[in-house]
N, C-alpha and C. Protein backbone atom coordinates (compact mmCIF):
# COMPACT_ATOMS: atom_id res chain seq x y z
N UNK A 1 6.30 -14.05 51.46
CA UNK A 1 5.41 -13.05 50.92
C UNK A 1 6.23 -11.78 50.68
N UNK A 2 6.02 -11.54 49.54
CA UNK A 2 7.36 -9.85 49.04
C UNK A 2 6.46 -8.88 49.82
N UNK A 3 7.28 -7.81 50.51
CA UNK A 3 6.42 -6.97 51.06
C UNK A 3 5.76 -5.84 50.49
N UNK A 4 5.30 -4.63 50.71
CA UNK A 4 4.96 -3.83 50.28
C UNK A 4 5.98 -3.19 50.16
N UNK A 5 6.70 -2.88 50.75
CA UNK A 5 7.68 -2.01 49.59
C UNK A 5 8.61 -2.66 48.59
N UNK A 6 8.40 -4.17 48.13
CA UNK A 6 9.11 -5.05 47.40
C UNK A 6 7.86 -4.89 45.99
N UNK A 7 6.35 -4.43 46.56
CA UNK A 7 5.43 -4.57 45.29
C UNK A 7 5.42 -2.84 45.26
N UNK A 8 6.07 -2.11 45.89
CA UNK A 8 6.04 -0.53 45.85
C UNK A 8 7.36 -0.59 44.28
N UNK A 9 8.23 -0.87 45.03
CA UNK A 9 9.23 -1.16 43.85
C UNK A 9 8.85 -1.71 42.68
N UNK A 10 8.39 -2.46 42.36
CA UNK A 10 7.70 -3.28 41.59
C UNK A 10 7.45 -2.23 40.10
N UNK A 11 6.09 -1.78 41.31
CA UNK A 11 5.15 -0.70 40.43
C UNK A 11 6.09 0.35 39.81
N UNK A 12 6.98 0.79 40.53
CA UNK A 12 7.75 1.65 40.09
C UNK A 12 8.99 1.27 39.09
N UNK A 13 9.33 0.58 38.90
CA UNK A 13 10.75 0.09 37.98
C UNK A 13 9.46 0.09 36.78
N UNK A 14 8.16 -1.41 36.83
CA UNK A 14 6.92 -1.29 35.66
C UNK A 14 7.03 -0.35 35.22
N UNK A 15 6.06 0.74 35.52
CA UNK A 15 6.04 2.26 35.36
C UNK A 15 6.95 2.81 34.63
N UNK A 16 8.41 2.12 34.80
CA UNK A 16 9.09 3.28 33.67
C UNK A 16 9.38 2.37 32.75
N UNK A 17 9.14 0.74 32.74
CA UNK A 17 9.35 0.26 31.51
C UNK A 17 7.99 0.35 31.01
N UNK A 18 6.76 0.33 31.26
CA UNK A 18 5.78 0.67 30.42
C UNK A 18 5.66 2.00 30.19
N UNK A 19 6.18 2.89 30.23
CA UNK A 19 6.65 4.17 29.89
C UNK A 19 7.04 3.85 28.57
N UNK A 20 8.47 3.54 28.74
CA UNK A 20 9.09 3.07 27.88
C UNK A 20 8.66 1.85 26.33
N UNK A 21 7.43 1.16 26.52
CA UNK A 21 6.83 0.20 26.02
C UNK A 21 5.91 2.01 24.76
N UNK A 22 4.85 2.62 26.31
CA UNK A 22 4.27 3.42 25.00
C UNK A 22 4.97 4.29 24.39
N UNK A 23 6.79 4.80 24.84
CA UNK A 23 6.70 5.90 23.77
C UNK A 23 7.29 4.80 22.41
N UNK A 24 7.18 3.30 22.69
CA UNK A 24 7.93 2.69 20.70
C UNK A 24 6.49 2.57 20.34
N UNK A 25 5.55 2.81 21.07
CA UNK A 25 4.11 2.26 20.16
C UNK A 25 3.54 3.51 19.70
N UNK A 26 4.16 4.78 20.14
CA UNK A 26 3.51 5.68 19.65
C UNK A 26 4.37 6.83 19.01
N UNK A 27 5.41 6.63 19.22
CA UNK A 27 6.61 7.35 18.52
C UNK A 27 7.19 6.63 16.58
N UNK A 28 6.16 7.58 16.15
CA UNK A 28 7.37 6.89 14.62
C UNK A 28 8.23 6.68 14.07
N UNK A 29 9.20 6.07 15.48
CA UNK A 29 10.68 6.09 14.55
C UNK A 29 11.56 4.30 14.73
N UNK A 30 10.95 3.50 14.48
CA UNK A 30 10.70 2.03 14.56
C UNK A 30 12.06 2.16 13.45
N UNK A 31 12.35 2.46 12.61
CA UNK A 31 13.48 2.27 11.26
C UNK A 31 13.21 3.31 10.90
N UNK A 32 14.54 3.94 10.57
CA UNK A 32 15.24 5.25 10.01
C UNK A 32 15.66 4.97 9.08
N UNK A 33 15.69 6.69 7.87
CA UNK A 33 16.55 6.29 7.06
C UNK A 33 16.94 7.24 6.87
N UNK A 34 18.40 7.94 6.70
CA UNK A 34 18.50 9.04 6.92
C UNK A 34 19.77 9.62 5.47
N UNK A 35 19.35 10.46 4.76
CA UNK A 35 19.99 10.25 3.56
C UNK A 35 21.30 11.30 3.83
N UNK A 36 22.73 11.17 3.23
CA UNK A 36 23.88 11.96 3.26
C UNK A 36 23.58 13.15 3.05
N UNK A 37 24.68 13.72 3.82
CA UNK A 37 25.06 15.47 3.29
C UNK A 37 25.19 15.64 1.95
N UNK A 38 24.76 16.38 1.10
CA UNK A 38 24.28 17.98 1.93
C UNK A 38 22.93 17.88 1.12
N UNK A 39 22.08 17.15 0.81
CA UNK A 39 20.84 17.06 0.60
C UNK A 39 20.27 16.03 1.85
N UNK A 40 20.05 16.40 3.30
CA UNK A 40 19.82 15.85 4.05
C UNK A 40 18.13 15.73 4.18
N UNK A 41 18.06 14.35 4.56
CA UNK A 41 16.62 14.32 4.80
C UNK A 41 16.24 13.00 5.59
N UNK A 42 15.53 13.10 6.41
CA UNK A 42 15.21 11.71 7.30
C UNK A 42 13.72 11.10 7.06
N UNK A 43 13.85 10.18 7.04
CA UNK A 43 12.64 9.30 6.92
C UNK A 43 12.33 8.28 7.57
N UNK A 44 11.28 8.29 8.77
CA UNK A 44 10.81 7.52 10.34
C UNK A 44 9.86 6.70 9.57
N UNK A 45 10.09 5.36 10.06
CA UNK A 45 9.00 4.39 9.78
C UNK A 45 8.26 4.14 11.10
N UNK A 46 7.01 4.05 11.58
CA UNK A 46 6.55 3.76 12.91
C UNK A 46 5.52 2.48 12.94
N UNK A 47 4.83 2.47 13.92
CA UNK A 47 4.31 1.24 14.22
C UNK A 47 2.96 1.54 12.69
N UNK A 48 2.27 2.97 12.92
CA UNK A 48 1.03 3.49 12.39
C UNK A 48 1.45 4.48 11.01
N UNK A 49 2.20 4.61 11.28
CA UNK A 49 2.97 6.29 10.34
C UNK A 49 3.97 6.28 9.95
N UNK A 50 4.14 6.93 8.75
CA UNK A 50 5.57 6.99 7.96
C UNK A 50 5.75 8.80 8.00
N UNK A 51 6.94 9.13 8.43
CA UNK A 51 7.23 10.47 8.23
C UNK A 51 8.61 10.94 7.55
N UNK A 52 8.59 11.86 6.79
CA UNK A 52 9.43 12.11 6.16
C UNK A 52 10.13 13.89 6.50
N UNK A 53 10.84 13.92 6.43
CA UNK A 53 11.32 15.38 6.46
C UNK A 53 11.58 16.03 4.82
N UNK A 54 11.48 15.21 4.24
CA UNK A 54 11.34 15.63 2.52
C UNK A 54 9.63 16.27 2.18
N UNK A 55 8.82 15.64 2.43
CA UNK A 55 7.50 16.42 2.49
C UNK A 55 6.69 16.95 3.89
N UNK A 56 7.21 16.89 4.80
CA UNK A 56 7.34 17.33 5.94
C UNK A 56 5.71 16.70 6.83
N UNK A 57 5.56 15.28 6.29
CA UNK A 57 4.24 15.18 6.95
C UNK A 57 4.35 13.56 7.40
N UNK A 58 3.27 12.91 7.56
CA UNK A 58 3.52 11.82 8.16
C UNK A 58 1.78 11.30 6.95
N UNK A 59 2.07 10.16 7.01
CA UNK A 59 0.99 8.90 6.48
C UNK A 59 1.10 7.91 7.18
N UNK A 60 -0.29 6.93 6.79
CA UNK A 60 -0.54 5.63 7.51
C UNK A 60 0.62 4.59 6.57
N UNK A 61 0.92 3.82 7.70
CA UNK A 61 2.28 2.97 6.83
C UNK A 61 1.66 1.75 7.86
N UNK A 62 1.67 0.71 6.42
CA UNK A 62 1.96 0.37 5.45
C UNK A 62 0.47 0.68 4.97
N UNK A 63 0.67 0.93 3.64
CA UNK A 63 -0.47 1.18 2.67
C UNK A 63 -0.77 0.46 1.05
N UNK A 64 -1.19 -0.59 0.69
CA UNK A 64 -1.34 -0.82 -0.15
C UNK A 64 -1.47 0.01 -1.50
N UNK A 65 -2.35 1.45 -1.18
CA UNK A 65 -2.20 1.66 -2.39
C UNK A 65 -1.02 3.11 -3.01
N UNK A 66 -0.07 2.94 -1.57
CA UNK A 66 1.06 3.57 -2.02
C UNK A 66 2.09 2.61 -2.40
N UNK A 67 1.99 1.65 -2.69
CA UNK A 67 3.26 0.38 -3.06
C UNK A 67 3.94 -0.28 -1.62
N UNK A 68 3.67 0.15 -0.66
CA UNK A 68 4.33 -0.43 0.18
C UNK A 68 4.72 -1.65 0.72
N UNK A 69 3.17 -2.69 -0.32
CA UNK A 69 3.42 -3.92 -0.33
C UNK A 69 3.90 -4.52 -1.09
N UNK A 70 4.09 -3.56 -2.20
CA UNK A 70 4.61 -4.76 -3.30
C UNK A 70 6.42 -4.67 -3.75
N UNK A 71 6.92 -4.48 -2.40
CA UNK A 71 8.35 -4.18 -2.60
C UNK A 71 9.28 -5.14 -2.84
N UNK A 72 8.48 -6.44 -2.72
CA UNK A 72 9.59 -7.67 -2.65
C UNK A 72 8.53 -8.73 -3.52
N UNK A 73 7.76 -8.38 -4.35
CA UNK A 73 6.87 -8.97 -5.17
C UNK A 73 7.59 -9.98 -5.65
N UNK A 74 7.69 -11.13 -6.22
CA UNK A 74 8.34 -11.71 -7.07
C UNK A 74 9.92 -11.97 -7.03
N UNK A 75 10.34 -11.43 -5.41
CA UNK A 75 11.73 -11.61 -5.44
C UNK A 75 11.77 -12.95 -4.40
N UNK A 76 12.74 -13.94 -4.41
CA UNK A 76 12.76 -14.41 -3.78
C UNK A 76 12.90 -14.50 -1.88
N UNK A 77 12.95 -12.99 -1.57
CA UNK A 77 12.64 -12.95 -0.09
C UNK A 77 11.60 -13.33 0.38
N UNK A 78 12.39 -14.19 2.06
CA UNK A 78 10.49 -14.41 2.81
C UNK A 78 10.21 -13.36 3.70
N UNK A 79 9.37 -12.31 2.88
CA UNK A 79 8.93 -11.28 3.70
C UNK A 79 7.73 -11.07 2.97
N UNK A 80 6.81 -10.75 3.83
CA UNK A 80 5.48 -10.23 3.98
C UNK A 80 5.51 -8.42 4.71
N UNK A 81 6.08 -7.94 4.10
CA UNK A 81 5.94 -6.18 5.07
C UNK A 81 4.45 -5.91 5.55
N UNK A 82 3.48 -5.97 4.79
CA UNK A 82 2.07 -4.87 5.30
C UNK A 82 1.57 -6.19 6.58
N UNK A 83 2.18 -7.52 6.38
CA UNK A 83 1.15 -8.63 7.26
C UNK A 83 2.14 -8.68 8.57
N UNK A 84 3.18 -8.54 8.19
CA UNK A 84 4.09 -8.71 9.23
C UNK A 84 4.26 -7.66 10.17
N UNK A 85 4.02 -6.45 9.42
CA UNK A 85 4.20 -5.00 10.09
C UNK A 85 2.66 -4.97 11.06
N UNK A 86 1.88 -5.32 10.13
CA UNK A 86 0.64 -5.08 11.12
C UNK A 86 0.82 -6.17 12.16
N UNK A 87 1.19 -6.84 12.01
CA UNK A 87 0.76 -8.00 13.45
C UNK A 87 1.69 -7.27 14.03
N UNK A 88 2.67 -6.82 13.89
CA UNK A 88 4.05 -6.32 15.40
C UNK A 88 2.84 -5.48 15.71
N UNK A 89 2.22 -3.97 15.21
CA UNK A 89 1.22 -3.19 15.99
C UNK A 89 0.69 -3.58 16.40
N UNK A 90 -0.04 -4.95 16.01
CA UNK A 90 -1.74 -5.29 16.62
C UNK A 90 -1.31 -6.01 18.15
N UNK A 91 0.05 -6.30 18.03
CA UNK A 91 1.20 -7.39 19.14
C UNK A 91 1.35 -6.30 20.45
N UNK A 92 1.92 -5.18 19.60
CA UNK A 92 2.15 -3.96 20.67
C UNK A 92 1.05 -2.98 21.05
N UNK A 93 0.28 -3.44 20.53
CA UNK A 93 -1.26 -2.75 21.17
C UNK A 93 -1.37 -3.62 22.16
N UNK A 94 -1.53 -5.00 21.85
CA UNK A 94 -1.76 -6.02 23.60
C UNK A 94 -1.02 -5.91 24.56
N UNK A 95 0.32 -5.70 24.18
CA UNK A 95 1.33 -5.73 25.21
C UNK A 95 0.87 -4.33 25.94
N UNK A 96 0.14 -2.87 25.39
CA UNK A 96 -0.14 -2.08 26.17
C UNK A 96 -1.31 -2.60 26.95
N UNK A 97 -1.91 -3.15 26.11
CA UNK A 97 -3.17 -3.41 27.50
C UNK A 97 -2.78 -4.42 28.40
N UNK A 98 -2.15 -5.42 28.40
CA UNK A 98 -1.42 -6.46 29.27
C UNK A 98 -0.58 -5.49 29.97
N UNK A 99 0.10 -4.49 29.72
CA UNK A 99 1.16 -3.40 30.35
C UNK A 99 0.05 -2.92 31.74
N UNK A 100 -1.08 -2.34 31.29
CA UNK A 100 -2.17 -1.62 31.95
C UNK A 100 -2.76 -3.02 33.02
N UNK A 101 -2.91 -4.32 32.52
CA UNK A 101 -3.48 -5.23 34.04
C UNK A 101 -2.16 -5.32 34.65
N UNK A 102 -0.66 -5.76 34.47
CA UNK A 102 -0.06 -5.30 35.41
C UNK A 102 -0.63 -3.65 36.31
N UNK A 103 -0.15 -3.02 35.86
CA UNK A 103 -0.34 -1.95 36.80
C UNK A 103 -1.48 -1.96 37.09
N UNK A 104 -3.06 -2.75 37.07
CA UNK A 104 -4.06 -2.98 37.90
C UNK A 104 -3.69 -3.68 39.38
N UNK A 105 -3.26 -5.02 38.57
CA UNK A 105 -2.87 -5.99 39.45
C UNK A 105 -1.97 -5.21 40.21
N UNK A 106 -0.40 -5.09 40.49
CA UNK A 106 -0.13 -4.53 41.19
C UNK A 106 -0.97 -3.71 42.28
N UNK A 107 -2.04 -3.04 41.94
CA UNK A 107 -2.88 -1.75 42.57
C UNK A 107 -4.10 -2.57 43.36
N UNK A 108 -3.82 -3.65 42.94
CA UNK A 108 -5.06 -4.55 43.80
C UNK A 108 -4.17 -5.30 44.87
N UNK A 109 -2.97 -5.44 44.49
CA UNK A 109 -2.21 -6.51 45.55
C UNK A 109 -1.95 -5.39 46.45
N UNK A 110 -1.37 -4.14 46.55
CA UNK A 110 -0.81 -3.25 46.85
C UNK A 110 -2.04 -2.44 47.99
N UNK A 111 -3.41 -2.61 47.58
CA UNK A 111 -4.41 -2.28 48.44
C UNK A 111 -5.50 -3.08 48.58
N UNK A 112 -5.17 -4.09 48.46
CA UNK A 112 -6.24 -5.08 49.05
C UNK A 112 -5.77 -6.43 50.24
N UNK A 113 -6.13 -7.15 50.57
CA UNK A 113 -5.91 -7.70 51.44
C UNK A 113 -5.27 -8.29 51.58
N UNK A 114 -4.40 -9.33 52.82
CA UNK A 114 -3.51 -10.10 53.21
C UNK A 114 -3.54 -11.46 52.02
N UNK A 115 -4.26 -11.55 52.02
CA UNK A 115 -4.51 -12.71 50.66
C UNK A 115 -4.16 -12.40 49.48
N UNK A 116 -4.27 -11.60 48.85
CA UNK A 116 -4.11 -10.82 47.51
C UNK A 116 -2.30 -10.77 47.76
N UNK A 117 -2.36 -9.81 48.88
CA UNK A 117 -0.80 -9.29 49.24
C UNK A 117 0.12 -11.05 48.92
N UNK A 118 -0.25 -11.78 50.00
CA UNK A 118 0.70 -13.13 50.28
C UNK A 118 0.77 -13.75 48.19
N UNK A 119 -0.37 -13.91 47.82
CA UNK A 119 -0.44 -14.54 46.03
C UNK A 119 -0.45 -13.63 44.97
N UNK A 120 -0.46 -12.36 45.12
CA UNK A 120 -0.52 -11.55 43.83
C UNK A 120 0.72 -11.57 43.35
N UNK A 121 1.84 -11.94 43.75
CA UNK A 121 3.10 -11.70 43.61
C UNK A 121 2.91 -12.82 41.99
N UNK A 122 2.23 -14.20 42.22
CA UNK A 122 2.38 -15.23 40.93
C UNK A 122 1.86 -14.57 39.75
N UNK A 123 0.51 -13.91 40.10
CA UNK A 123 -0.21 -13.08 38.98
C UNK A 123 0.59 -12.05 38.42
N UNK A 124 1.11 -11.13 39.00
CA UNK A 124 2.19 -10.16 38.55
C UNK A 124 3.10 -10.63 37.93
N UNK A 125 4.05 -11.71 38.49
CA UNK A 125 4.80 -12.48 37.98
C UNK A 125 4.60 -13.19 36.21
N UNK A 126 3.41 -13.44 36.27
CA UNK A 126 2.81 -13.86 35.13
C UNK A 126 2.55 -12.98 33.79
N UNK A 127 2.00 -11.82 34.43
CA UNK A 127 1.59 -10.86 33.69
C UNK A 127 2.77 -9.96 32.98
N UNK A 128 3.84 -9.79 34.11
CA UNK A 128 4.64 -9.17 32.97
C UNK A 128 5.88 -10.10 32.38
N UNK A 129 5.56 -11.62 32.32
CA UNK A 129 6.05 -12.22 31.46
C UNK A 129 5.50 -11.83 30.11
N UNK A 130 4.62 -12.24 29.96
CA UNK A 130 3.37 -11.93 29.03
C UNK A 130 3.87 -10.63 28.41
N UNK A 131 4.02 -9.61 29.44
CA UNK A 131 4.48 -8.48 28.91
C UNK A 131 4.94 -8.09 28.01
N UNK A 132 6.54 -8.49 28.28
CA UNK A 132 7.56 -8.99 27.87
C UNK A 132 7.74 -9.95 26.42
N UNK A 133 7.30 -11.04 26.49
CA UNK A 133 7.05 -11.83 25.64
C UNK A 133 6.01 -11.15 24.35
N UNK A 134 5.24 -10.83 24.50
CA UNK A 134 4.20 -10.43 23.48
C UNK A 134 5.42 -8.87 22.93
N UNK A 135 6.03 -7.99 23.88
CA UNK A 135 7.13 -7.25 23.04
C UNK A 135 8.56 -7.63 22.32
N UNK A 136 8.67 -9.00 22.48
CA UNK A 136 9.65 -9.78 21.86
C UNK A 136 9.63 -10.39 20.74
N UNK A 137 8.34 -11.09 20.99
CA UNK A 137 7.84 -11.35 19.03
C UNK A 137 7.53 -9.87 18.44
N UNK A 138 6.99 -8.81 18.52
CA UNK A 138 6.84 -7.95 17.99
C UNK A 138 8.39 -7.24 17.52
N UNK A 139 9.17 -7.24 18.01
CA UNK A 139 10.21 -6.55 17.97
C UNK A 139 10.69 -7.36 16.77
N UNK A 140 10.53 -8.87 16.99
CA UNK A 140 11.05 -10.33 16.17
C UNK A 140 10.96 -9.91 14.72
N UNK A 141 9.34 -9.52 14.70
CA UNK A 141 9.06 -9.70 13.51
C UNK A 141 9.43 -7.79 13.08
N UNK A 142 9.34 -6.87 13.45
CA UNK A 142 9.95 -5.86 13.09
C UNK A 142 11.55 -5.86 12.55
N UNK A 143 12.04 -6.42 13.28
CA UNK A 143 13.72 -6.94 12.43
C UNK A 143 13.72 -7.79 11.33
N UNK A 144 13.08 -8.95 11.58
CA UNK A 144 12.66 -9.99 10.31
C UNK A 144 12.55 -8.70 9.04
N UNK A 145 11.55 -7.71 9.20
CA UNK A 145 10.81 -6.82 7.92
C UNK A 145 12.32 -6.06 7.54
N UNK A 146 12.85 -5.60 8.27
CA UNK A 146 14.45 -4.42 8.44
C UNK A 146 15.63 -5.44 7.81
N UNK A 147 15.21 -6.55 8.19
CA UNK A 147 16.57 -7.56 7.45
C UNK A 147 16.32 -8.22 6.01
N UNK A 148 15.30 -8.37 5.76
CA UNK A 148 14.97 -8.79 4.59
C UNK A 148 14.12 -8.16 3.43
N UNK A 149 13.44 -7.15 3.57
CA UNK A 149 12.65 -6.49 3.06
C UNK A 149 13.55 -5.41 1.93
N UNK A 150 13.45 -5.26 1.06
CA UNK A 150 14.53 -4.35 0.15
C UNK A 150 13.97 -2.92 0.48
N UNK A 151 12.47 -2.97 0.75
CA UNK A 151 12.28 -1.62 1.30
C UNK A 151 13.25 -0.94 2.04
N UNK A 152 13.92 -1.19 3.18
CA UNK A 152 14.80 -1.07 4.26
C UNK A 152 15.79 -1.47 3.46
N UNK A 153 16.46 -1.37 2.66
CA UNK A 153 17.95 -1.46 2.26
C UNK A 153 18.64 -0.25 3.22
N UNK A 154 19.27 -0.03 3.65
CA UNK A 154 20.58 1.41 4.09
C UNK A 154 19.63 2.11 5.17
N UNK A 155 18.77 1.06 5.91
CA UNK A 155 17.82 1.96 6.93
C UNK A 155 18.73 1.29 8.48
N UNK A 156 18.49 2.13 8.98
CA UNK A 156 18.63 1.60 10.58
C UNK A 156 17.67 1.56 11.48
N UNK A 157 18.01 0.67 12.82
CA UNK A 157 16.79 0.90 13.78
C UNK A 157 16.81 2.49 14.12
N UNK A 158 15.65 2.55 14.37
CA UNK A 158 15.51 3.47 15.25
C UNK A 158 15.12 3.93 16.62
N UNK A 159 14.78 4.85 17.45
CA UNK A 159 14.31 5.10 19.03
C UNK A 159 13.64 4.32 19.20
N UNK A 160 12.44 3.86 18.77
CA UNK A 160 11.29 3.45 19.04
C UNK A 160 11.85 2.31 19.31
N UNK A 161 12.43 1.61 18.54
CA UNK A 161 12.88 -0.04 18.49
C UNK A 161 13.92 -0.51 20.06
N UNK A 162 14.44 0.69 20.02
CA UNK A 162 15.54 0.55 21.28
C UNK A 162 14.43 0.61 22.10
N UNK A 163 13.94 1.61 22.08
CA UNK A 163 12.87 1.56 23.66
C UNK A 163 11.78 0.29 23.69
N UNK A 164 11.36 -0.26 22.85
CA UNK A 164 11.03 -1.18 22.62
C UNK A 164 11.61 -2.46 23.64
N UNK A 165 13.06 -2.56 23.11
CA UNK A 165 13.84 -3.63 23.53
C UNK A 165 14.30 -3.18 25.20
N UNK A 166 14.74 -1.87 25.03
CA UNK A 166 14.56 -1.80 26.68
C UNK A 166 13.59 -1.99 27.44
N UNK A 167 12.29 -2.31 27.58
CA UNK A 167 11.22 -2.40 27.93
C UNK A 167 11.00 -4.00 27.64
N UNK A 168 11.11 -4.31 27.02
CA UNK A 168 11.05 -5.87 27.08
C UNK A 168 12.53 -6.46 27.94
N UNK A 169 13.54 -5.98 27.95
CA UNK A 169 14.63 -6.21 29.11
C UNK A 169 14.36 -6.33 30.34
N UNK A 170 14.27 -4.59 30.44
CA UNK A 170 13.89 -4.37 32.02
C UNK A 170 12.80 -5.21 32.53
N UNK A 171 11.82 -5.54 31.54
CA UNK A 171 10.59 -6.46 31.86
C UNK A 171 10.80 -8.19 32.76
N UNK A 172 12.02 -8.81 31.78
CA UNK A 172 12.36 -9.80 32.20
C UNK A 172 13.09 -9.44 33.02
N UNK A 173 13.74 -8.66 33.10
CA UNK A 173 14.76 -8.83 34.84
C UNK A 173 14.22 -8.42 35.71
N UNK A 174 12.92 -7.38 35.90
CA UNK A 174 12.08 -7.61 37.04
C UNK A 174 11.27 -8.83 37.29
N UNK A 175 10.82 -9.74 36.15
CA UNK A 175 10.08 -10.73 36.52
C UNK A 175 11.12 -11.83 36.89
N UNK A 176 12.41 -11.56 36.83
CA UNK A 176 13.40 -12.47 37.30
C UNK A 176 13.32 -12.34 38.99
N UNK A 177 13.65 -10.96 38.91
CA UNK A 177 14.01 -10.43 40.27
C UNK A 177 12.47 -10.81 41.66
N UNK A 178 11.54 -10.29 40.53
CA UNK A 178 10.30 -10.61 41.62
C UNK A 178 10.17 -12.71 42.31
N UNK A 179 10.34 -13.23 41.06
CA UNK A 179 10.94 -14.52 40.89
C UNK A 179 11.96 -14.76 42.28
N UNK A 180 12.77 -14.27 42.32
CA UNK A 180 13.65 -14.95 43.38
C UNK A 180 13.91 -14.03 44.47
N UNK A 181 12.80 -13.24 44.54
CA UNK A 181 12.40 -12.30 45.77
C UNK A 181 11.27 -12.97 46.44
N UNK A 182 10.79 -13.73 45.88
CA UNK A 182 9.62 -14.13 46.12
C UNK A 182 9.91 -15.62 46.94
N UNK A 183 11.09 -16.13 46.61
CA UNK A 183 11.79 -17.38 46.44
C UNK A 183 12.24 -17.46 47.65
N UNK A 184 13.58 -16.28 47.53
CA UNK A 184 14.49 -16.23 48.86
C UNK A 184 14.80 -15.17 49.29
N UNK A 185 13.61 -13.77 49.28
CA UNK A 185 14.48 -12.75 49.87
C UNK A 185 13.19 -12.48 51.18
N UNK A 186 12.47 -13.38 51.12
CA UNK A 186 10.69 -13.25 51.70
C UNK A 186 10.53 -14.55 52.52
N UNK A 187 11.87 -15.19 53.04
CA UNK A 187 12.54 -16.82 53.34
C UNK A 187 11.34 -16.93 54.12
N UNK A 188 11.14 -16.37 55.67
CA UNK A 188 10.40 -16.54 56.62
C UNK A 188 8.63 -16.24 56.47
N UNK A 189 8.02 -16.28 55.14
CA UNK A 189 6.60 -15.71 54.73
C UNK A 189 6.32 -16.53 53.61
N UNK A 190 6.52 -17.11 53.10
CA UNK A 190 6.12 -18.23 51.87
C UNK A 190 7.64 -18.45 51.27
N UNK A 191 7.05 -19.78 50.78
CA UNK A 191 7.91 -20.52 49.94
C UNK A 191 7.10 -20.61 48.42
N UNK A 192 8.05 -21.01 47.26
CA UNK A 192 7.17 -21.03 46.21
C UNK A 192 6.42 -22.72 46.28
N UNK A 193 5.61 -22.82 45.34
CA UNK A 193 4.41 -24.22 45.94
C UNK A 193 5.00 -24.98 44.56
């Protein structure tokens, strides 16, 4: 059974990768594009919003009836931008609420009883697979759009995307770590079944 300060830890490493999870879901800078000196100007693509430093404002991205879908019309790329872009958001909206029953769960194993304490460890375990996973296809298909899409010609990732991927990292190596804490660092209190 991992102890309480093995699910204290827990909560706390979570905590800063779901930190890390909301500022790529809510920060617009998923792909950059940032044009040369000396007419400089940057342009953030985000999960919800497109911002530009050329008109100094932000819009809903992707938008049909600004062209945003029809960038690869008739070319032979397999890209879908407005279907593909929306499922990574609608992907990284779950992963926040799956982010949020971890940190329930945790808060129930963490103050509830010897029972909860000895098995919450599988549920946790579970949950921020899930985590993890649901920010991995999202990320998947955000590169898929950045690699093939002519929209994104001369763009790069951006913050959002890194924090993204750090957060789906740190995700799996705590559910590694809880994994074989649970296994062999807890020898004398359960075994896995």
């Amino acid at each position: 059974m991992p102890t309480r300060n093995a699910y204290i830890g827990t909560a706390v490493v979570f905590a800063v990768t779901f930190g890390f999870q909301l500022a790529s879901l809510f920060d617009p800078k998923w792909i950059q594009y940032k044009s040369p000196q000396p007419y400089y100007t940057e342009t953030n693509y985000g999960l919800f919003q497109k911002c530009s430093t050329l008109t100094e404002d932000c819009r809903r991205f992707p938008q049909k009836d600004w062209g945003d879908c029809d960038h690869d019309k008739g070319s032979n790329r397999w890209v879908n931008l407005c279907a593909e872009w929306g499922v990574a958001a609608i992907i990284q909206i779950v992963a926040g609420v799956v982010g949020l029953w971890v940190l329930a769960a945790l808060g129930a194993v963490l103050f509830t009883g010897q029972r909860w304490h000895a098995h919450g460890w599988k549920h946790v375990l579970g949950l921020i697979g899930v985590f993890a996973g649901l920010q991995v296809v999202s990320m998947g298909l955000i590169a898929h759009v950045a690699k093939t899409s002519s929209m994104f010609a001369h763009h790069q990732y951006g913050a959002s995307f890194i924090f993204s991927n750090v957060s789906w990292g740190i995700a799996a190596i705590l559910s590694i770590g809880v994994l074989l804490y649970a296994k062999y660092g807890a020898q004398g209190y359960i075994a896995l079944e």
